[in-house]
PDB file of N, CA and C in Angstrom:
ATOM      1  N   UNK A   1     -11.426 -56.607  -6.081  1.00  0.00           N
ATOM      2  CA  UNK A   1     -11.555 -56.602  -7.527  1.00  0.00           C
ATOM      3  C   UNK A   1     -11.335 -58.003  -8.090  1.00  0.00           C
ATOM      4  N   UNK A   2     -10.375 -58.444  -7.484  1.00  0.00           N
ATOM      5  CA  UNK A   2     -10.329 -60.283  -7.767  1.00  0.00           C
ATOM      6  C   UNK A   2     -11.297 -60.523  -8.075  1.00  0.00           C
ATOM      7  N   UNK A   3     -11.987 -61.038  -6.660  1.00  0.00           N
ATOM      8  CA  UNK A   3     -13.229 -61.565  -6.228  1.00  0.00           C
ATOM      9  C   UNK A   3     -14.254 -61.270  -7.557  1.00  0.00           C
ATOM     10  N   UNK A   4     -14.403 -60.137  -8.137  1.00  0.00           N
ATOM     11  CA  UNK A   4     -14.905 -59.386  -8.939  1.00  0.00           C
ATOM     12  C   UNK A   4     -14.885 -60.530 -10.500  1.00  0.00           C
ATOM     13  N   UNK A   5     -13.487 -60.034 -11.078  1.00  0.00           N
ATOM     14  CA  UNK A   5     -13.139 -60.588 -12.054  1.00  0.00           C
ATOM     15  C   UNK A   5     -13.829 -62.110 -11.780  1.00  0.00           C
ATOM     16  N   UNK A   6     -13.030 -62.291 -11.028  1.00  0.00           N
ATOM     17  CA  UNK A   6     -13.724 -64.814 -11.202  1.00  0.00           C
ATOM     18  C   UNK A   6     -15.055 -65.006 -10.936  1.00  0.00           C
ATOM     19  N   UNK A   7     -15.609 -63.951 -10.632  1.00  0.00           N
ATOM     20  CA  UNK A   7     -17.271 -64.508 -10.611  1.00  0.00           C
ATOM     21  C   UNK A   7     -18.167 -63.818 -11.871  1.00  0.00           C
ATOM     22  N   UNK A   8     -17.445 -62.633 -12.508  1.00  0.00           N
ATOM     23  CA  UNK A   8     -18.155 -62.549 -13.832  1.00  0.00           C
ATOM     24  C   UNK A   8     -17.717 -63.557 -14.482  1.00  0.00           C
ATOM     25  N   UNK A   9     -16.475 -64.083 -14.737  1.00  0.00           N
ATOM     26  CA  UNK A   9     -15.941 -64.580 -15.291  1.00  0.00           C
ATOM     27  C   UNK A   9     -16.956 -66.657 -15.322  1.00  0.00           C
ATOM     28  N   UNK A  10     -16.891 -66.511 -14.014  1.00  0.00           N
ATOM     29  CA  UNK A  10     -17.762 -67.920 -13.628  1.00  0.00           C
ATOM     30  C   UNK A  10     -19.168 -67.692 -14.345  1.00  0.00           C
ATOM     31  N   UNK A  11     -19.526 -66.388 -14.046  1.00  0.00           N
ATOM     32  CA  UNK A  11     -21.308 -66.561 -14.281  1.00  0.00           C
ATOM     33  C   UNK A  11     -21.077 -66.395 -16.246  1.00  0.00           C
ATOM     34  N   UNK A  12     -19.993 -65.782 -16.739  1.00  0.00           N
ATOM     35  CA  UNK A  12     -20.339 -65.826 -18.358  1.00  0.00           C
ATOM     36  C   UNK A  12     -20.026 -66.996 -18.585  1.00  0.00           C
ATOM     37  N   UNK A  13     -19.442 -67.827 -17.969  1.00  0.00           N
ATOM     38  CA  UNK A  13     -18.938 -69.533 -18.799  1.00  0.00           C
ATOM     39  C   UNK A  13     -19.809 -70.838 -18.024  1.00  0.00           C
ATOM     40  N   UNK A  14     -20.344 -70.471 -16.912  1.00  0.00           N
ATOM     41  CA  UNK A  14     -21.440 -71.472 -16.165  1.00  0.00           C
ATOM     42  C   UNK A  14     -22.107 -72.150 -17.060  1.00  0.00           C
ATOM     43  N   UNK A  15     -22.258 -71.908 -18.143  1.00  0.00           N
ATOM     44  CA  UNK A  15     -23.258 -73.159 -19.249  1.00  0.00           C
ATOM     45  C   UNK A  15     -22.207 -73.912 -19.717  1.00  0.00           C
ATOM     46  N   UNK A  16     -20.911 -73.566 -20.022  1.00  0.00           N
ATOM     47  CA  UNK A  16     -19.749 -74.300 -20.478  1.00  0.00           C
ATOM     48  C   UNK A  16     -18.873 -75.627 -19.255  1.00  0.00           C
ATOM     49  N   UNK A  17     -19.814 -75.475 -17.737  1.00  0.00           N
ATOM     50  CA  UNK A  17     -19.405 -76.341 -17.039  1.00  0.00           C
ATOM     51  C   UNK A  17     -19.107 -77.831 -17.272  1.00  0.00           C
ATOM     52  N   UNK A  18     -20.158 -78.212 -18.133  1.00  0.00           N
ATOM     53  CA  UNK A  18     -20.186 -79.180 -18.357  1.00  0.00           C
ATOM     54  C   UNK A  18     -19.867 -80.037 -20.170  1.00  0.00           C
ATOM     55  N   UNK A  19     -18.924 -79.076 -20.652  1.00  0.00           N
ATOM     56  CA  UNK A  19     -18.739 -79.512 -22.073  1.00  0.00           C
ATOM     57  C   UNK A  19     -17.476 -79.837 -21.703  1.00  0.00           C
ATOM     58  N   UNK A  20     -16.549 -79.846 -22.622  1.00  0.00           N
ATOM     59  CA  UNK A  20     -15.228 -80.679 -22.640  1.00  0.00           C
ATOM     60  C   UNK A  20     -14.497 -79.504 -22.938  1.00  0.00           C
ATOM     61  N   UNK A  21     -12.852 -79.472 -22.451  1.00  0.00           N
ATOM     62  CA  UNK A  21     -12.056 -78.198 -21.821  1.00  0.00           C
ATOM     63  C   UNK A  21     -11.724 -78.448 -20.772  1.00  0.00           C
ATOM     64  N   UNK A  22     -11.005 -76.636 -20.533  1.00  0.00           N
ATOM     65  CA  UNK A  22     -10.600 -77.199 -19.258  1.00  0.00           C
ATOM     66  C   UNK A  22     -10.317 -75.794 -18.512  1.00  0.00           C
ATOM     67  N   UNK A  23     -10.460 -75.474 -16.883  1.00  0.00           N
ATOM     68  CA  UNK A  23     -10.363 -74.289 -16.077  1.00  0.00           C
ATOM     69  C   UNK A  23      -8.618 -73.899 -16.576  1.00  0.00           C
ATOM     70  N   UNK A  24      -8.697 -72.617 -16.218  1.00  0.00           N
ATOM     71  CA  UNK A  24      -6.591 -72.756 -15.757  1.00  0.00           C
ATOM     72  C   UNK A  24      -6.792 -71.292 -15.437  1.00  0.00           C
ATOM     73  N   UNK A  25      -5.811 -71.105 -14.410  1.00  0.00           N
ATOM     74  CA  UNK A  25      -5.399 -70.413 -13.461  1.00  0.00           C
ATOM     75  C   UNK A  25      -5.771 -70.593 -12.193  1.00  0.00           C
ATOM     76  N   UNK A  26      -6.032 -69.506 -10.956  1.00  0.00           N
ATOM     77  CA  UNK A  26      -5.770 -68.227 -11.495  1.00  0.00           C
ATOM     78  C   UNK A  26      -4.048 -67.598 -11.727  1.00  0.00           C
ATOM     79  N   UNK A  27      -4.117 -66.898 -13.243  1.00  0.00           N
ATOM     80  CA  UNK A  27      -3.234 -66.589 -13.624  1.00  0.00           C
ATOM     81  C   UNK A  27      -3.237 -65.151 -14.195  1.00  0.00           C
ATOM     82  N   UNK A  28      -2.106 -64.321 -14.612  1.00  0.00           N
ATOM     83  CA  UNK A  28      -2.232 -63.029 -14.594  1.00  0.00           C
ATOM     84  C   UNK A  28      -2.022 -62.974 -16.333  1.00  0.00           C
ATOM     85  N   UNK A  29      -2.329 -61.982 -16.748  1.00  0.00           N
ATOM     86  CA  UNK A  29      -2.299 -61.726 -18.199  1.00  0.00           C
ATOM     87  C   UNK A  29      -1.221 -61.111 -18.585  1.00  0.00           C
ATOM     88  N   UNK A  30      -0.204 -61.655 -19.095  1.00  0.00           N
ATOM     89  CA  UNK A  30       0.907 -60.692 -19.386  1.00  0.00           C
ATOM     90  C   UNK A  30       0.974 -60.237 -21.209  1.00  0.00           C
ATOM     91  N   UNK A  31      -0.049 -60.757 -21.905  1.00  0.00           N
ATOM     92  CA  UNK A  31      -0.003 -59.991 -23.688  1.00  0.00           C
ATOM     93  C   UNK A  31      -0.827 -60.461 -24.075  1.00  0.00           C
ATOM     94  N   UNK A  32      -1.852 -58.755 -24.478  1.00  0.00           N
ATOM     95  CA  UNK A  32      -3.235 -58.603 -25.270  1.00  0.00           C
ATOM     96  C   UNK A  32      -2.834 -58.414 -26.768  1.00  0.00           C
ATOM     97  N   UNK A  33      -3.617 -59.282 -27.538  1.00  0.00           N
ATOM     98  CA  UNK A  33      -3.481 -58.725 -28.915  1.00  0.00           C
ATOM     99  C   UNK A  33      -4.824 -58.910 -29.383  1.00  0.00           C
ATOM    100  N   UNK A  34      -4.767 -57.181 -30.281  1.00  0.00           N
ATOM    101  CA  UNK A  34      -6.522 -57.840 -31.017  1.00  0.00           C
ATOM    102  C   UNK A  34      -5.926 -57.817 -32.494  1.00  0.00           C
ATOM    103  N   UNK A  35      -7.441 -58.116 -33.305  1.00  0.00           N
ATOM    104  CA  UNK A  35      -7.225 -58.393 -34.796  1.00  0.00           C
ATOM    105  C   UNK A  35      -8.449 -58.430 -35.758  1.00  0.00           C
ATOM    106  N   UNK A  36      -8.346 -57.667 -36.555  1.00  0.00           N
ATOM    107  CA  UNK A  36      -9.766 -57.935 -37.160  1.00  0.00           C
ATOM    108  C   UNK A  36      -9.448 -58.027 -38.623  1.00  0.00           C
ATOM    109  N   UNK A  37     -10.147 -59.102 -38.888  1.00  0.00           N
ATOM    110  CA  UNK A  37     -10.269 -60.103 -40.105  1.00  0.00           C
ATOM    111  C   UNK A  37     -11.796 -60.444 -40.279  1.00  0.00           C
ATOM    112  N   UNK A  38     -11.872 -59.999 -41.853  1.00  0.00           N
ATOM    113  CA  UNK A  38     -13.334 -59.556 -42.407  1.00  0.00           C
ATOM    114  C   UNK A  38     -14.132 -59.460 -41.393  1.00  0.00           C
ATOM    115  N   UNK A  39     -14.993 -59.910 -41.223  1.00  0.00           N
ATOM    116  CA  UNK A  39     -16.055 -59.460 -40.721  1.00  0.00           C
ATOM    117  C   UNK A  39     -16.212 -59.538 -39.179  1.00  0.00           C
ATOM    118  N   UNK A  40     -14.663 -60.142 -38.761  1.00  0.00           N
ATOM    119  CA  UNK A  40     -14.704 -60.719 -37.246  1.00  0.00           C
ATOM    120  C   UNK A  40     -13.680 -60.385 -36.270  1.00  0.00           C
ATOM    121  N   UNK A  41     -13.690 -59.670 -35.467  1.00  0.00           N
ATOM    122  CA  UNK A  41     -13.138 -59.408 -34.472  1.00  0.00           C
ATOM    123  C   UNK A  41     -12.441 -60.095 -33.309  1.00  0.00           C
ATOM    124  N   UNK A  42     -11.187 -60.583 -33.266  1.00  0.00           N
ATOM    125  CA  UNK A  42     -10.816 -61.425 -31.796  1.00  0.00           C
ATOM    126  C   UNK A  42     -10.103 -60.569 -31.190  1.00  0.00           C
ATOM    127  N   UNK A  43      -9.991 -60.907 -30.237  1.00  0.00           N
ATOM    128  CA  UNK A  43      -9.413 -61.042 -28.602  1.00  0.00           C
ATOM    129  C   UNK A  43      -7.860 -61.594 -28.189  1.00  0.00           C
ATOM    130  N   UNK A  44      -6.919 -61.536 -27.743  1.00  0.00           N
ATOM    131  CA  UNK A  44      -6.191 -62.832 -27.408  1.00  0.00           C
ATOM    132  C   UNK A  44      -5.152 -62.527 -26.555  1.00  0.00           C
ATOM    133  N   UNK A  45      -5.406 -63.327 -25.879  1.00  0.00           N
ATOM    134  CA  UNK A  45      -4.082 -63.500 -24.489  1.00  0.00           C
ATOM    135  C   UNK A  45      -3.139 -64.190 -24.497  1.00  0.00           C
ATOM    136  N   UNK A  46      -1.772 -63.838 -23.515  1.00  0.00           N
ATOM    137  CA  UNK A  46      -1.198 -64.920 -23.032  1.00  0.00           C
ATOM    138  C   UNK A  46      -1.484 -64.382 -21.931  1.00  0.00           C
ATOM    139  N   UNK A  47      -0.832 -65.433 -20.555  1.00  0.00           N
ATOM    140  CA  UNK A  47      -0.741 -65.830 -19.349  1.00  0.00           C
ATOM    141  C   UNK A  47       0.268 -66.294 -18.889  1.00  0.00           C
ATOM    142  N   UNK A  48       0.746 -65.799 -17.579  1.00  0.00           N
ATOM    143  CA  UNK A  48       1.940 -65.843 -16.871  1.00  0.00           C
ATOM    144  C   UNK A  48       2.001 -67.235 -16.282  1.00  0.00           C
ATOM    145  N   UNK A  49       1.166 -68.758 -16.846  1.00  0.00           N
ATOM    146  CA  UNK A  49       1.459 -70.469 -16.281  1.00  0.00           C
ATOM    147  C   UNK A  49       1.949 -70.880 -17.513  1.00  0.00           C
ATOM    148  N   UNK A  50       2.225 -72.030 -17.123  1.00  0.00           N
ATOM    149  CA  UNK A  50       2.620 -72.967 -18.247  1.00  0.00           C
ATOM    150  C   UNK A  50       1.425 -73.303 -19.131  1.00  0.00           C
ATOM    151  N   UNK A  51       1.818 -73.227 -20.570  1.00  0.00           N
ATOM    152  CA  UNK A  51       0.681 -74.057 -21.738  1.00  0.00           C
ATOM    153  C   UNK A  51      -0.266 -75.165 -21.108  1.00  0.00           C
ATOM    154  N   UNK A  52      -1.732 -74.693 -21.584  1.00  0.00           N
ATOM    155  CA  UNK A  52      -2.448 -75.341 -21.095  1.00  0.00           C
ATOM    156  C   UNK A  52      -3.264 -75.607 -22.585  1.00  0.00           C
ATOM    157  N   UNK A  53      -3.262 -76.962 -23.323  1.00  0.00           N
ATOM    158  CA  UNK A  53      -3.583 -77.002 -23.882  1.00  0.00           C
ATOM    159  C   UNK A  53      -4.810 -78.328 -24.041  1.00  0.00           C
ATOM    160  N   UNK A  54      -5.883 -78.307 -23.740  1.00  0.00           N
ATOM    161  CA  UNK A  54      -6.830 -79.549 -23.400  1.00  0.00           C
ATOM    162  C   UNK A  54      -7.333 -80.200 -24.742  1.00  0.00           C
ATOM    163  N   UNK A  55      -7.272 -79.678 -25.901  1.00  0.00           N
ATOM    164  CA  UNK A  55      -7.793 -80.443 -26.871  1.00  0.00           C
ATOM    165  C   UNK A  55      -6.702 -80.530 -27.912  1.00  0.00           C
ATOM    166  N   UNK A  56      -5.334 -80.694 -27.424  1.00  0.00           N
ATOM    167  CA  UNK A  56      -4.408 -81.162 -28.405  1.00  0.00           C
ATOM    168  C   UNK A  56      -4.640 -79.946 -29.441  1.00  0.00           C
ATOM    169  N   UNK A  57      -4.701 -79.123 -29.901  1.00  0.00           N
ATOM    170  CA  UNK A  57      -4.380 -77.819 -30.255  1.00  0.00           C
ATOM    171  C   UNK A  57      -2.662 -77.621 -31.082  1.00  0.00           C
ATOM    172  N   UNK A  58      -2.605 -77.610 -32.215  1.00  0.00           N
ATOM    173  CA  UNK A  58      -1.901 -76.724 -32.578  1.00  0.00           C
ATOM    174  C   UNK A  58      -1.107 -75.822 -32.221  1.00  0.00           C
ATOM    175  N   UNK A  59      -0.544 -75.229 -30.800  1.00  0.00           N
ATOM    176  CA  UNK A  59      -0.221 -74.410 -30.278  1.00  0.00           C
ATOM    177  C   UNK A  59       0.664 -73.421 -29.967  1.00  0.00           C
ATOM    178  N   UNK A  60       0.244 -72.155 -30.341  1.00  0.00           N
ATOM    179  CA  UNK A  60       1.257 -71.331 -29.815  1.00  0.00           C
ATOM    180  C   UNK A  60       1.315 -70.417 -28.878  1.00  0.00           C
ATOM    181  N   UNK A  61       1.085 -70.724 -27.389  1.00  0.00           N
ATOM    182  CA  UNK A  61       0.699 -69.953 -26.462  1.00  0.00           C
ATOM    183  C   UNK A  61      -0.024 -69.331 -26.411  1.00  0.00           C
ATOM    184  N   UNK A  62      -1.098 -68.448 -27.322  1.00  0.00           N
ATOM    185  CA  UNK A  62      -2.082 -67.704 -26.858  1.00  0.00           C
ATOM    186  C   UNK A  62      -3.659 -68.007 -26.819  1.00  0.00           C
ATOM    187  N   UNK A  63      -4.772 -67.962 -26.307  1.00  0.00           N
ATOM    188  CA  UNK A  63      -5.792 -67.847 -26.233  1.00  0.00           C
ATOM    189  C   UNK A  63      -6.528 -66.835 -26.729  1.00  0.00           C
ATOM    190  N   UNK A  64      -8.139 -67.023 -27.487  1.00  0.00           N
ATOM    191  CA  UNK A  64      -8.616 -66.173 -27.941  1.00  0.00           C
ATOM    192  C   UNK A  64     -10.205 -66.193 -27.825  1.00  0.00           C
ATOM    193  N   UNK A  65     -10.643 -65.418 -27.663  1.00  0.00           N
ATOM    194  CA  UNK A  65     -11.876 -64.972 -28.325  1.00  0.00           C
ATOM    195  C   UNK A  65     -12.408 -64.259 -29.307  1.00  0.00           C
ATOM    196  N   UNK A  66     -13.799 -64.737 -30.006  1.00  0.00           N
ATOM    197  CA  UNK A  66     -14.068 -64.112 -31.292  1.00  0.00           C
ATOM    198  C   UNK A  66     -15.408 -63.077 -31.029  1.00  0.00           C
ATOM    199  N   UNK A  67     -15.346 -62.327 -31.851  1.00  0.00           N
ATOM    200  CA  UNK A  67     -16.466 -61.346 -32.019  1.00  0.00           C
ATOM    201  C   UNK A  67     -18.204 -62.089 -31.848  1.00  0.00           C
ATOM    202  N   UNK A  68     -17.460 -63.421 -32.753  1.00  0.00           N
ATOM    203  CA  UNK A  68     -18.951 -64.110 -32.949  1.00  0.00           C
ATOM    204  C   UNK A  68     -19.772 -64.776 -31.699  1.00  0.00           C
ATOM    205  N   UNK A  69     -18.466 -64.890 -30.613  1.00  0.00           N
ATOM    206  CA  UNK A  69     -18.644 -65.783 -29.536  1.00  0.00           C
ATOM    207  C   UNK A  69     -19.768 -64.865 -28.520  1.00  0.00           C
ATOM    208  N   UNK A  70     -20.182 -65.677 -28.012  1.00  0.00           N
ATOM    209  CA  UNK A  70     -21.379 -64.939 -26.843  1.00  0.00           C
ATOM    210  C   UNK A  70     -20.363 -64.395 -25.665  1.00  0.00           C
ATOM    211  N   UNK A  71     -21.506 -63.125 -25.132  1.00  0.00           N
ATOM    212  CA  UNK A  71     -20.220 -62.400 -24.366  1.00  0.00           C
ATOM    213  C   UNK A  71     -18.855 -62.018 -24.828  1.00  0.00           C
ATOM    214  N   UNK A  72     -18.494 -61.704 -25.791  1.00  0.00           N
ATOM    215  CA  UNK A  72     -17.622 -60.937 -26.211  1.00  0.00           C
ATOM    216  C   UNK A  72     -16.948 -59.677 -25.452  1.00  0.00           C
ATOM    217  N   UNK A  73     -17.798 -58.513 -25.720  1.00  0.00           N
ATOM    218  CA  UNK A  73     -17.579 -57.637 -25.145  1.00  0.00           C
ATOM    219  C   UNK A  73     -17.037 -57.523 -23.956  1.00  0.00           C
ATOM    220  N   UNK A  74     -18.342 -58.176 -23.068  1.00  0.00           N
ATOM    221  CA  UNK A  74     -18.121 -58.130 -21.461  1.00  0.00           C
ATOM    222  C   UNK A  74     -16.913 -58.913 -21.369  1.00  0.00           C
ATOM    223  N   UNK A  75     -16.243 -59.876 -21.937  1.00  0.00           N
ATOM    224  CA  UNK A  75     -15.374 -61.060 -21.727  1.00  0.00           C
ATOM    225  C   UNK A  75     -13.891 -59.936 -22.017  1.00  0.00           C
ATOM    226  N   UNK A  76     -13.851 -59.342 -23.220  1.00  0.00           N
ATOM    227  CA  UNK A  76     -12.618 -58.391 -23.463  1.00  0.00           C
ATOM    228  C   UNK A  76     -12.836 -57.424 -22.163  1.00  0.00           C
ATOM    229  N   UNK A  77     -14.038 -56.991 -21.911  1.00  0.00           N
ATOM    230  CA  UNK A  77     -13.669 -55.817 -20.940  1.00  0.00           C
ATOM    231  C   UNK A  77     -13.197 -56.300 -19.796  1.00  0.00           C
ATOM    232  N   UNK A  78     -13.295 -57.458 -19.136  1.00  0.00           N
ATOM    233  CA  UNK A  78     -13.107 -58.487 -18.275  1.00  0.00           C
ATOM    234  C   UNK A  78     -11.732 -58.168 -18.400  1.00  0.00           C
ATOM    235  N   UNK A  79     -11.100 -59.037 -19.415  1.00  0.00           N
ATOM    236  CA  UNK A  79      -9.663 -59.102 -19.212  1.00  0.00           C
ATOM    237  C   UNK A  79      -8.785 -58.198 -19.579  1.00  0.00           C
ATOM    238  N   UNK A  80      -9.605 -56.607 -20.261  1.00  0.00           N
ATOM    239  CA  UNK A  80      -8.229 -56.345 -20.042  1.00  0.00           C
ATOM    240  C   UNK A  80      -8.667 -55.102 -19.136  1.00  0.00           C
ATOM    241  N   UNK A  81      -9.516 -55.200 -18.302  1.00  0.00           N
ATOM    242  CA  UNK A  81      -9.377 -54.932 -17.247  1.00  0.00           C
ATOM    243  C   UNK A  81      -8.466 -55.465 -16.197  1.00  0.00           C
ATOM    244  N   UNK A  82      -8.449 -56.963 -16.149  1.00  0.00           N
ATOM    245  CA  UNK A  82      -7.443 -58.131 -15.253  1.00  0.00           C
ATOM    246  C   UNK A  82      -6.117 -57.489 -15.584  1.00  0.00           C
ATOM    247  N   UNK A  83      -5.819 -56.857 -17.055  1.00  0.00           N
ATOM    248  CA  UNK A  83      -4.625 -57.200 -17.720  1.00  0.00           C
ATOM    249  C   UNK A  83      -4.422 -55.886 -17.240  1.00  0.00           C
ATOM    250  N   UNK A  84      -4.863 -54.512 -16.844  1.00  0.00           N
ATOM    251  CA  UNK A  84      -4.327 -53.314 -16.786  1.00  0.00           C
ATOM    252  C   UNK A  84      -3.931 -52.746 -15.161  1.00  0.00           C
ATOM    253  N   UNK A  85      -4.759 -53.657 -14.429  1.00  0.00           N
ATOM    254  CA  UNK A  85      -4.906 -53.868 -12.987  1.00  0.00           C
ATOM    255  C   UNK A  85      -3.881 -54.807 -12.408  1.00  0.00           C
ATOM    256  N   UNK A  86      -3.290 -55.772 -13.074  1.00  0.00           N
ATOM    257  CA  UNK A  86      -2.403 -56.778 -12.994  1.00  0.00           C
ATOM    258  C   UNK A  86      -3.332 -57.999 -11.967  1.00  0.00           C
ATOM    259  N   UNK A  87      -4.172 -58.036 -11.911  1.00  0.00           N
ATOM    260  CA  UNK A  87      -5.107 -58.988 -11.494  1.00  0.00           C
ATOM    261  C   UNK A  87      -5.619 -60.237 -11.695  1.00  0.00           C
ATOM    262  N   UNK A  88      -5.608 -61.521 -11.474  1.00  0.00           N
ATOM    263  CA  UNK A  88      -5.293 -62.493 -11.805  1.00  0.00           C
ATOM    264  C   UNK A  88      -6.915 -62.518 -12.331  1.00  0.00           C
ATOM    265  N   UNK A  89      -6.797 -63.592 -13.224  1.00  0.00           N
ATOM    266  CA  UNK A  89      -8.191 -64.224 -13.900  1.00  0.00           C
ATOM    267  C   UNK A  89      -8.055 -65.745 -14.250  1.00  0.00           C
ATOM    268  N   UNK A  90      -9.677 -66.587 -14.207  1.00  0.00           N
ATOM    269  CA  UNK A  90      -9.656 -67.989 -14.218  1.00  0.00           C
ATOM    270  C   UNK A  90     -10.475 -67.614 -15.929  1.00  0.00           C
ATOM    271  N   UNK A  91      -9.773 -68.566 -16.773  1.00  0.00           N
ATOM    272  CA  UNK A  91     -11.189 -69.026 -18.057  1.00  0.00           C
ATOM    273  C   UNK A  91     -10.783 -70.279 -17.851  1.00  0.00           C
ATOM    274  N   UNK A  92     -11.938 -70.756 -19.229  1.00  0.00           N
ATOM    275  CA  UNK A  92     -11.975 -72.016 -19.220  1.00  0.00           C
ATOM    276  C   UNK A  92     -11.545 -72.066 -21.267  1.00  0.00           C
ATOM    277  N   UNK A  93     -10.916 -73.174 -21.155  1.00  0.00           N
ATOM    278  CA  UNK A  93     -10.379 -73.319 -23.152  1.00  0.00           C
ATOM    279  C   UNK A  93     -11.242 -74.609 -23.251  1.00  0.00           C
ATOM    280  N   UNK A  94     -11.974 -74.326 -24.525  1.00  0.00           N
ATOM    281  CA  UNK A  94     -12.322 -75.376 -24.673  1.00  0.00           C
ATOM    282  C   UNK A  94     -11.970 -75.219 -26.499  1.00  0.00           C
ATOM    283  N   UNK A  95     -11.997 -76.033 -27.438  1.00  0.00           N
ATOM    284  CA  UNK A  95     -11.551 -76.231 -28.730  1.00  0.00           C
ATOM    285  C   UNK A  95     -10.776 -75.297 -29.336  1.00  0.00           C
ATOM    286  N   UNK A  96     -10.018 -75.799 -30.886  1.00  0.00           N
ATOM    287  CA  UNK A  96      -9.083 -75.230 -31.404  1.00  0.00           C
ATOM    288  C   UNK A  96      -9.627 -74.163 -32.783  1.00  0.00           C
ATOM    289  N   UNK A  97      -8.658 -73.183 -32.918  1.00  0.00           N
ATOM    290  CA  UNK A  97      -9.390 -72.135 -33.860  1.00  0.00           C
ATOM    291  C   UNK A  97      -7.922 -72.721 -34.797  1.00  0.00           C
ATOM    292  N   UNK A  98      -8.376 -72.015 -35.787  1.00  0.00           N
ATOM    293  CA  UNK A  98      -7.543 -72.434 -37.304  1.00  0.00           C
ATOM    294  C   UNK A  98      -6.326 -71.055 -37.216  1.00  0.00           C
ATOM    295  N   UNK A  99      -5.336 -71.169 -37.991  1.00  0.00           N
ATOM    296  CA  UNK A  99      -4.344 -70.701 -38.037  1.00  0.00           C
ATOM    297  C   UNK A  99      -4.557 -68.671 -36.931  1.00  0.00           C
ATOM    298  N   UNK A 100      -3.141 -68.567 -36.377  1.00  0.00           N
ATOM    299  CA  UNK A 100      -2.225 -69.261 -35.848  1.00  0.00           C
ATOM    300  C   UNK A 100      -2.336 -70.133 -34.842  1.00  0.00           C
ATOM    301  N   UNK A 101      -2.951 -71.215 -34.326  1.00  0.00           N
ATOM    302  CA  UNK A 101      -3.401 -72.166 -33.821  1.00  0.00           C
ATOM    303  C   UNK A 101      -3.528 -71.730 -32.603  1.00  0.00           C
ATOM    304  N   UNK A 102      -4.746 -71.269 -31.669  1.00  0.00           N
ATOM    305  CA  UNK A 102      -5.180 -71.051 -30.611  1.00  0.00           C
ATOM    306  C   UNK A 102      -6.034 -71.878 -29.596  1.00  0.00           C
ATOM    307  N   UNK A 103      -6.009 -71.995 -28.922  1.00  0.00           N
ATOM    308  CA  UNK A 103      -6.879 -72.648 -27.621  1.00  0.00           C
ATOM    309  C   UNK A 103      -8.098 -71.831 -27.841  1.00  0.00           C
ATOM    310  N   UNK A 104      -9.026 -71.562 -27.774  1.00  0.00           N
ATOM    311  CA  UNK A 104     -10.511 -70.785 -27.555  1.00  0.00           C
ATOM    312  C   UNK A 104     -10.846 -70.721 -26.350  1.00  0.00           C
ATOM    313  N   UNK A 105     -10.733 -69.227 -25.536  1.00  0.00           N
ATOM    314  CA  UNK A 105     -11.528 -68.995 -24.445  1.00  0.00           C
ATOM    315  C   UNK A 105     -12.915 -69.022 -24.537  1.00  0.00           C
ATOM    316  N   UNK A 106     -13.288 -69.619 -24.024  1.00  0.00           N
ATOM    317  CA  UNK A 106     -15.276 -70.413 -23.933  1.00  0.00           C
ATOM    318  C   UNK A 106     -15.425 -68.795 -23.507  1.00  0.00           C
ATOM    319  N   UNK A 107     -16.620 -68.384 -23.727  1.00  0.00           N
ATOM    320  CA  UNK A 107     -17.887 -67.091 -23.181  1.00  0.00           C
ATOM    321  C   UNK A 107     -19.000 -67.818 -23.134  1.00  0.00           C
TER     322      UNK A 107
END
């Protein structure tokens, strides 16, 4: 199931190889939170490593994804699949979202 998780995970962010960010893990998901605000839906994790923060970010430990972002869906079902299985997962963060200051998991 590993194996599983890091290669969807590789094939939804493979266009993001080459922008600016950064890999981290593999690490396990220890707190999902969602949230929906007008019209938009996020995602958001923490992870059982140390803060990984690549674009100087605002930060308060968690990572997120948005409704608007490509792969959404598959990306939440991804992790909290990782997160219910206790199964480690790799993303990649690339830029900062506006209050409460998050890292952005790339899709």
């Amino acid at each position: 199931m590993k194996k599983y998780i890091v290669l969807i995970l590789t094939i939804l962010l493979s266009g993001k190889l080459l922008a600016a960010g950064q890999w981290i893990g593999p690490a396990k998901i220890t707190k999902v939170w969602t949230q929906h605000s007008g019209n938009n839906d996020t995602f958001s994790i923490q992870l059982d490593t140390p803060v990984v923060n690549p674009d100087n970010c605002q930060y308060n430990g968690w990572y997120r994804i948005t409704a608007a972002d490509s792969g959404y869906k598959t990306a939440v079902s991804v992790l909290l699949s990782a997160y219910a299985t206790g199964k480690e997962v790799r993303i990649f963060l690339s830029g900062c979202v506006a209050h409460p200051y998050f890292s952005n998991i790339e899709m």
